[in-house]
C-alpha atoms as a PDB file:
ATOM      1  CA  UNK A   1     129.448 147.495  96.363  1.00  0.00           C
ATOM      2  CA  UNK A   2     126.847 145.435  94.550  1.00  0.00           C
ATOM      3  CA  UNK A   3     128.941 142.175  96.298  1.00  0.00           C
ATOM      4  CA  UNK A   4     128.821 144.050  99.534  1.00  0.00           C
ATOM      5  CA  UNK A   5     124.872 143.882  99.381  1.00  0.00           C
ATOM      6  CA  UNK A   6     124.683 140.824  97.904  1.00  0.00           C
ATOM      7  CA  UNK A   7     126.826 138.688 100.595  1.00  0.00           C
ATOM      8  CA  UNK A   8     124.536 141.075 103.321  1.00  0.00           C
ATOM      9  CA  UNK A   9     121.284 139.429 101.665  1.00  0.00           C
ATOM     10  CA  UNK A  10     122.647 136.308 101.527  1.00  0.00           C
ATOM     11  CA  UNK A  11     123.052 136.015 104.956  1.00  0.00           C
ATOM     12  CA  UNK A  12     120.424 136.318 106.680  1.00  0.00           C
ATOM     13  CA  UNK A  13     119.184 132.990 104.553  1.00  0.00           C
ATOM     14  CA  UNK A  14     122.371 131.698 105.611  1.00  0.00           C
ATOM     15  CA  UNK A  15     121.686 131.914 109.210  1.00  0.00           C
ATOM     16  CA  UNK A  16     118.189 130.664 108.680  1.00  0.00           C
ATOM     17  CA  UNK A  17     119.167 127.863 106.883  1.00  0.00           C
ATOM     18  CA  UNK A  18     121.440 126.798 109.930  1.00  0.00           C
ATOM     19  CA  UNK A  19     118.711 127.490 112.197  1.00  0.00           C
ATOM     20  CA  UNK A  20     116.762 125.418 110.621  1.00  0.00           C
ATOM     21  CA  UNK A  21     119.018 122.861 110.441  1.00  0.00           C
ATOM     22  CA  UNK A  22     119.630 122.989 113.694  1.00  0.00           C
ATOM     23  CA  UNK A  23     115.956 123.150 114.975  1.00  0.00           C
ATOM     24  CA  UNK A  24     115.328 119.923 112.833  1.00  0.00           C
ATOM     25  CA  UNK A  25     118.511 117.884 114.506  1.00  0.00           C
ATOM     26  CA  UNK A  26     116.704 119.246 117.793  1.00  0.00           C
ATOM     27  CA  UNK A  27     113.181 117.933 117.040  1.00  0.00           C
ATOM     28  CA  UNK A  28     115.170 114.584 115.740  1.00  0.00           C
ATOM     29  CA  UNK A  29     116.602 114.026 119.030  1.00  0.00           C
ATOM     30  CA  UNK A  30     113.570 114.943 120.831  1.00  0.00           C
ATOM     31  CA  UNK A  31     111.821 111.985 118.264  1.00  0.00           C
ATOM     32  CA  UNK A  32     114.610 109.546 119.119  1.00  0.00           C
ATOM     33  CA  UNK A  33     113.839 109.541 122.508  1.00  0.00           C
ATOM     34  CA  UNK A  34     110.320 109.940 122.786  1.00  0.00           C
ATOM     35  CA  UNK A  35     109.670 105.923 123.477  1.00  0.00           C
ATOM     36  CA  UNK A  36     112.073 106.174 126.631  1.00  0.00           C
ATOM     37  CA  UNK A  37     110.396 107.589 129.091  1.00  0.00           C
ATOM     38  CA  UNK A  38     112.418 105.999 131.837  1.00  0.00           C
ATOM     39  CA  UNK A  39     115.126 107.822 130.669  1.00  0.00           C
ATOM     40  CA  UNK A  40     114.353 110.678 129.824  1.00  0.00           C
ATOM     41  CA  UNK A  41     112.424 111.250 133.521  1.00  0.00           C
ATOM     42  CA  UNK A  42     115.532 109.910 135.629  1.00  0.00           C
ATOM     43  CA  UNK A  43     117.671 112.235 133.581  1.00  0.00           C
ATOM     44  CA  UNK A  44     115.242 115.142 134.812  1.00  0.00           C
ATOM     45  CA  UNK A  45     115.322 114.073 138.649  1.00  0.00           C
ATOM     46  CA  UNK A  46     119.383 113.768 138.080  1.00  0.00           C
ATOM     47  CA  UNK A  47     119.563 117.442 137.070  1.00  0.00           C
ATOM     48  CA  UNK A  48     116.683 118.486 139.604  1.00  0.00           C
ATOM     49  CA  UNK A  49     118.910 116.605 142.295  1.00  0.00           C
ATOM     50  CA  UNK A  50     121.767 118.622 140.538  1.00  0.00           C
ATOM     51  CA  UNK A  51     120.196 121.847 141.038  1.00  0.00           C
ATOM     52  CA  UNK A  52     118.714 121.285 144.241  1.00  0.00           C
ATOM     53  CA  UNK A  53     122.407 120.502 145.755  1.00  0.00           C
ATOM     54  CA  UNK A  54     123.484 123.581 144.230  1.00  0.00           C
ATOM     55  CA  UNK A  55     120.804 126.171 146.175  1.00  0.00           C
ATOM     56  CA  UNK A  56     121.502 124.374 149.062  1.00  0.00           C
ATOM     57  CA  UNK A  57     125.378 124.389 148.748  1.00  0.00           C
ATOM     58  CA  UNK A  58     125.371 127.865 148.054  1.00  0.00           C
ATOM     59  CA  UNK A  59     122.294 129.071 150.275  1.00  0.00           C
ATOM     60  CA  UNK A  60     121.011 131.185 147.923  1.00  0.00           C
ATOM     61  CA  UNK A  61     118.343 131.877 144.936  1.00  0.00           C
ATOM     62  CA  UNK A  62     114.996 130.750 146.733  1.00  0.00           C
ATOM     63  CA  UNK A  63     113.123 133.115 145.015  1.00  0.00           C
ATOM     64  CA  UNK A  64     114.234 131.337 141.669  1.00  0.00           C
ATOM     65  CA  UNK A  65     113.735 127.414 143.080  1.00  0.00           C
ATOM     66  CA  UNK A  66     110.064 128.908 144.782  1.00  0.00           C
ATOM     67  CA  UNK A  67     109.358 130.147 140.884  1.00  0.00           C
ATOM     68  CA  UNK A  68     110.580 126.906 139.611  1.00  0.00           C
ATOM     69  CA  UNK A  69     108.296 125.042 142.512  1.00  0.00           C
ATOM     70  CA  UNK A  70     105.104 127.155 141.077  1.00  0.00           C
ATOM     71  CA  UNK A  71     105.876 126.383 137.670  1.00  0.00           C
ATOM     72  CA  UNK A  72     106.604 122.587 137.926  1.00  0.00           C
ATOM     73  CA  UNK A  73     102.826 122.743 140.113  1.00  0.00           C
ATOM     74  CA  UNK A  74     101.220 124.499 137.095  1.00  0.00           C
ATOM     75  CA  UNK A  75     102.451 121.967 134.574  1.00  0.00           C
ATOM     76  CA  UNK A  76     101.692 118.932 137.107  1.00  0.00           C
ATOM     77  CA  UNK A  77      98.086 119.737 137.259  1.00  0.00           C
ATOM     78  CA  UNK A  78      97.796 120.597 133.613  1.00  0.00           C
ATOM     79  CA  UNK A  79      99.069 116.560 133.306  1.00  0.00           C
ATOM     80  CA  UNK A  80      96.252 115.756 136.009  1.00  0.00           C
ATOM     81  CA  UNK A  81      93.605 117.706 134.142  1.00  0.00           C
ATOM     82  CA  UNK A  82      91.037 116.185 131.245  1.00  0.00           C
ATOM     83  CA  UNK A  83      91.695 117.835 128.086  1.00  0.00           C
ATOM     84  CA  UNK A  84      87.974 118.098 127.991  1.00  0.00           C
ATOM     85  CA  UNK A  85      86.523 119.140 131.076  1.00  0.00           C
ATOM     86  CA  UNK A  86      83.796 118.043 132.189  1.00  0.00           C
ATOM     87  CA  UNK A  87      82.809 121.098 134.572  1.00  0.00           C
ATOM     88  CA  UNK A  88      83.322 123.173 131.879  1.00  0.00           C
ATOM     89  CA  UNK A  89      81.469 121.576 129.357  1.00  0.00           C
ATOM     90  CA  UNK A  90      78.215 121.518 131.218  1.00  0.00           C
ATOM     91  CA  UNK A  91      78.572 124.743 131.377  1.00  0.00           C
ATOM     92  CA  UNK A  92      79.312 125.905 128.026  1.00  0.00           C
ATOM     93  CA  UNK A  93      75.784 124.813 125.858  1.00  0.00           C
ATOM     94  CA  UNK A  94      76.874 124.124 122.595  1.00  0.00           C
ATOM     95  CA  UNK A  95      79.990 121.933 123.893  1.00  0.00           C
ATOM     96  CA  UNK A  96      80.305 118.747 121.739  1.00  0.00           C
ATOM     97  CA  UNK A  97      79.864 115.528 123.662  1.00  0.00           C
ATOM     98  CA  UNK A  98      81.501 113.541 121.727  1.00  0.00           C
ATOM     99  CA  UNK A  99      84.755 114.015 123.782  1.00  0.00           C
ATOM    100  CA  UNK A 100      83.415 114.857 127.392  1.00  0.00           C
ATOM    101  CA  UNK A 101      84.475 112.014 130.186  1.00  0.00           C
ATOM    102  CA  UNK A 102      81.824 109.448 130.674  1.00  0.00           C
ATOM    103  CA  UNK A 103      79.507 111.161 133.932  1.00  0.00           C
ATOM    104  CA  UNK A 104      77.258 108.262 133.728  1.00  0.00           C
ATOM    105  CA  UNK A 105      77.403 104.063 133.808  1.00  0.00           C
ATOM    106  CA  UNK A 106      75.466 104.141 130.652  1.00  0.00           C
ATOM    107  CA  UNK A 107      77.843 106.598 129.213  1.00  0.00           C
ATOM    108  CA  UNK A 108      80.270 104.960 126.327  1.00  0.00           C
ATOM    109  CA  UNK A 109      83.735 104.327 127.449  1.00  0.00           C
ATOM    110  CA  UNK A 110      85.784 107.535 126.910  1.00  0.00           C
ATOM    111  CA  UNK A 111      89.527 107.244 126.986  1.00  0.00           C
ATOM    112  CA  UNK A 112      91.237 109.843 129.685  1.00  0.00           C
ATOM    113  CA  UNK A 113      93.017 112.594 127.477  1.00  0.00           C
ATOM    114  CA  UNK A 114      95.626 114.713 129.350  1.00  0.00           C
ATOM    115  CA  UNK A 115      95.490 118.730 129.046  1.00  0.00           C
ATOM    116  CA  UNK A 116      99.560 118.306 128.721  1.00  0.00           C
ATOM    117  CA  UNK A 117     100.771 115.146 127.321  1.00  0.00           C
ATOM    118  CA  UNK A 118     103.108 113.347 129.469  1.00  0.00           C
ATOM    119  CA  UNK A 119     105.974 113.891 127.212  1.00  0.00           C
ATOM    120  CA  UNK A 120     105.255 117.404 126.788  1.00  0.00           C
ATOM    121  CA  UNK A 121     105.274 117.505 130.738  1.00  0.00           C
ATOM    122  CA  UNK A 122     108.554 116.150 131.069  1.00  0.00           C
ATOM    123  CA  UNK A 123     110.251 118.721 128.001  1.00  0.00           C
ATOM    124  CA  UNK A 124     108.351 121.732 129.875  1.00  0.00           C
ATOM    125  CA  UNK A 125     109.556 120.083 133.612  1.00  0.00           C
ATOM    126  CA  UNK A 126     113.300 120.053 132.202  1.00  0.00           C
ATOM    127  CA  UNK A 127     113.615 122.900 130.294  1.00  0.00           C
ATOM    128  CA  UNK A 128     112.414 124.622 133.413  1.00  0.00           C
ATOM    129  CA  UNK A 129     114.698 123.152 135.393  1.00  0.00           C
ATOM    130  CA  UNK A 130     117.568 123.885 133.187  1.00  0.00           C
ATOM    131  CA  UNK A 131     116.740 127.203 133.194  1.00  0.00           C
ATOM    132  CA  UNK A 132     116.259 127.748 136.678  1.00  0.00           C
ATOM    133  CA  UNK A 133     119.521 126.105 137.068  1.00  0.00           C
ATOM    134  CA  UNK A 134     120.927 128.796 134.808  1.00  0.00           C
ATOM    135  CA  UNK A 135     119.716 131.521 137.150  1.00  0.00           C
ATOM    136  CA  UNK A 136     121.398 130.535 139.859  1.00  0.00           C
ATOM    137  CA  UNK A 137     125.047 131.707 138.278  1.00  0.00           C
ATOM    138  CA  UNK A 138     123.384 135.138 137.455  1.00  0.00           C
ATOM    139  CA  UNK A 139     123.809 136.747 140.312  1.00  0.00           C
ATOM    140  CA  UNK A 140     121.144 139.418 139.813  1.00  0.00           C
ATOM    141  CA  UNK A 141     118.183 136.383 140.475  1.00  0.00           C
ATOM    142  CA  UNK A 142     119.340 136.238 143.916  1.00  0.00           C
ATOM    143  CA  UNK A 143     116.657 138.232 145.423  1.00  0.00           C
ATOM    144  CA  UNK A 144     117.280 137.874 149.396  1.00  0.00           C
ATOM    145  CA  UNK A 145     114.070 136.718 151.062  1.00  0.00           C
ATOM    146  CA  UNK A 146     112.863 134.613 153.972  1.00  0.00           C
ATOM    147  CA  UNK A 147     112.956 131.372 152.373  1.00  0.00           C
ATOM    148  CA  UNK A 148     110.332 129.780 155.188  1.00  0.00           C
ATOM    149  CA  UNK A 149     107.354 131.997 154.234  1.00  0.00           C
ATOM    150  CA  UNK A 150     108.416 130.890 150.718  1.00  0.00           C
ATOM    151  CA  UNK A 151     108.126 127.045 151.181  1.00  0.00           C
ATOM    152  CA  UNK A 152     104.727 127.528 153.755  1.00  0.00           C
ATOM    153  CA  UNK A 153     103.244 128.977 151.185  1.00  0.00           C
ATOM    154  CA  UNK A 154     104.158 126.646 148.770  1.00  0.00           C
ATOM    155  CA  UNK A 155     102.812 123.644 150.571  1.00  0.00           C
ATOM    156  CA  UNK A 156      99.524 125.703 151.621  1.00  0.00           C
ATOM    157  CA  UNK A 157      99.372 126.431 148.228  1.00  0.00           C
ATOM    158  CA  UNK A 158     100.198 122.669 147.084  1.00  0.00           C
ATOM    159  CA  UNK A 159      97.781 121.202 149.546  1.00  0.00           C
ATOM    160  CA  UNK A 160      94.931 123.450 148.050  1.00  0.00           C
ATOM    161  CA  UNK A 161      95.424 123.065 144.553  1.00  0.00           C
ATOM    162  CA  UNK A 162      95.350 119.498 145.264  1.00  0.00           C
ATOM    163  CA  UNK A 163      92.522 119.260 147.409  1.00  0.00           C
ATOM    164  CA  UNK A 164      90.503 121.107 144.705  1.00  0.00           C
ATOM    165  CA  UNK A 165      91.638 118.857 141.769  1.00  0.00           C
ATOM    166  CA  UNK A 166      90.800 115.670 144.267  1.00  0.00           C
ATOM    167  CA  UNK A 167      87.562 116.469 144.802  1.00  0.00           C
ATOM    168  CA  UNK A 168      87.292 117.600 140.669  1.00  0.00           C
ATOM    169  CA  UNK A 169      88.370 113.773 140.088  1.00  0.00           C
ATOM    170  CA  UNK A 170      85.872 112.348 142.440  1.00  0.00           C
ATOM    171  CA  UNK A 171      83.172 114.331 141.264  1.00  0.00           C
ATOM    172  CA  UNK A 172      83.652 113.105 137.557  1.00  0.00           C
ATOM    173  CA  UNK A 173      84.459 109.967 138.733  1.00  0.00           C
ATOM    174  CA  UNK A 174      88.162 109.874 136.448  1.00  0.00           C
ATOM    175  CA  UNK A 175      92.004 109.039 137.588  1.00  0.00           C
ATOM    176  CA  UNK A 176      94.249 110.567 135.122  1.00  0.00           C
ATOM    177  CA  UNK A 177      97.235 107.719 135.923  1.00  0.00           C
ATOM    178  CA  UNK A 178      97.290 103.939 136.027  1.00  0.00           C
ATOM    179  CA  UNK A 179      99.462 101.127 137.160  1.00  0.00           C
ATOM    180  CA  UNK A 180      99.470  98.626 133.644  1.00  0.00           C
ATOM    181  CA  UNK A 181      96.676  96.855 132.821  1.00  0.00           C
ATOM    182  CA  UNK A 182      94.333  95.572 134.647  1.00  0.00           C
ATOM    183  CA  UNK A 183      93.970  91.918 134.305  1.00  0.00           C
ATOM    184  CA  UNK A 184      90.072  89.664 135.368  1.00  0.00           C
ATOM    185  CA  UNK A 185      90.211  86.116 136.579  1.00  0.00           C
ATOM    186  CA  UNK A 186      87.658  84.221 135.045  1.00  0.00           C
ATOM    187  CA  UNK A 187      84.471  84.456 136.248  1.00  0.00           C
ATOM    188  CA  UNK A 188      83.248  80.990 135.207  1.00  0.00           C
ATOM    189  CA  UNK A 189      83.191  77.946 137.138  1.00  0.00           C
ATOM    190  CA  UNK A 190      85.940  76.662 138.283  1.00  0.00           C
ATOM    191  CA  UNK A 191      88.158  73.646 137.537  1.00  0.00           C
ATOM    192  CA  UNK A 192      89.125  72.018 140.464  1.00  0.00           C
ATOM    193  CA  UNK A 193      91.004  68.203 140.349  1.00  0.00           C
END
């Protein structure tokens, strides 16, 4: 009996130690391919092509693909949002201005730090869509609704999130994306022969 309980302790550590193992060869793969974000984001419109085939094939699970559509909204203006707001921070008294968003010309150059990292975005975004994809072969998530109310009040609810965060960026003055870097001509005379 003493082996009995012995091999019952032992396990538990056993499992743990796999999970472990297996949670580091996760966050390994994850590091690998981190730099290719490319990728990694066609990959995520593949399967979100994938699963948006597959509600429309089989006409069903709109309350699951309007959840996903709410979710994927939430995490896409958490990537448009300062980590530091700046609305907030006047606010708050004691904030530290150290990391606010330049409000001024004469403020020091600030660098634009997302609330969600982009690659934290794009693991959320998938994951998401993996698991919404998931739902639909359990039948129990199909929930019969009107699917038009569903995606007008998505977009009304779309255009006013956006609106809102628009005008936030205008106000402060900050654009959380850009297109490379941006390159001066010199300002000098010129050469001309």
């Amino acid at each position: 009996m003493d082996n009995s309980a012995a091999n019952g302790a032992e396990s538990p550590s056993k499992v743990q130690a796999q999970v472990a193992a297996l949670q580091r060869r996760f966050q390994a793969t994850l590091d690998q391919i981190t730099p290719y974000w490319q990728q990694r984001w066609i990959a995520t419109g593949v399967l979100f092509f994938v699963y948006v085939i597959r509600v429309w094939i089989i006409s069903a699970y709109y309350i699951v693909t309007y959840s996903l559509g709410i979710y994927l909204l939430n995490l896409f203006l958490a990537f448009l949002q300062p980590k530091f707001d700046p609305a907030m921070e006047q606010m708050e008294e004691g904030a530290d201005d150290e990391l606010a968003l330049p409000t001024k010309n004469d403020d020091e150059f600030r660098p634009f730090i997302r609330r969600l990292p982009e690659f934290k975005f794009w693991y959320w975004g998938t994951r998401g869509i993996g698991t919404a994809f998931i739902c639909t072969f359990i039948p129990i998530f199909d929930v019969p609704v009107f699917w038009p109310i569903l995606v007008v009040y998505f977009l009304i609810l779309f255009g006013l999130t956006m609106k809102q965060r628009i005008k936030h960026m205008i106000k402060y003055k900050y654009v959380p994306w850009n297109f490379g870097k941006k390159s001066y001509s010199g300002g000098g005379a010129k050469n001309d022969k």
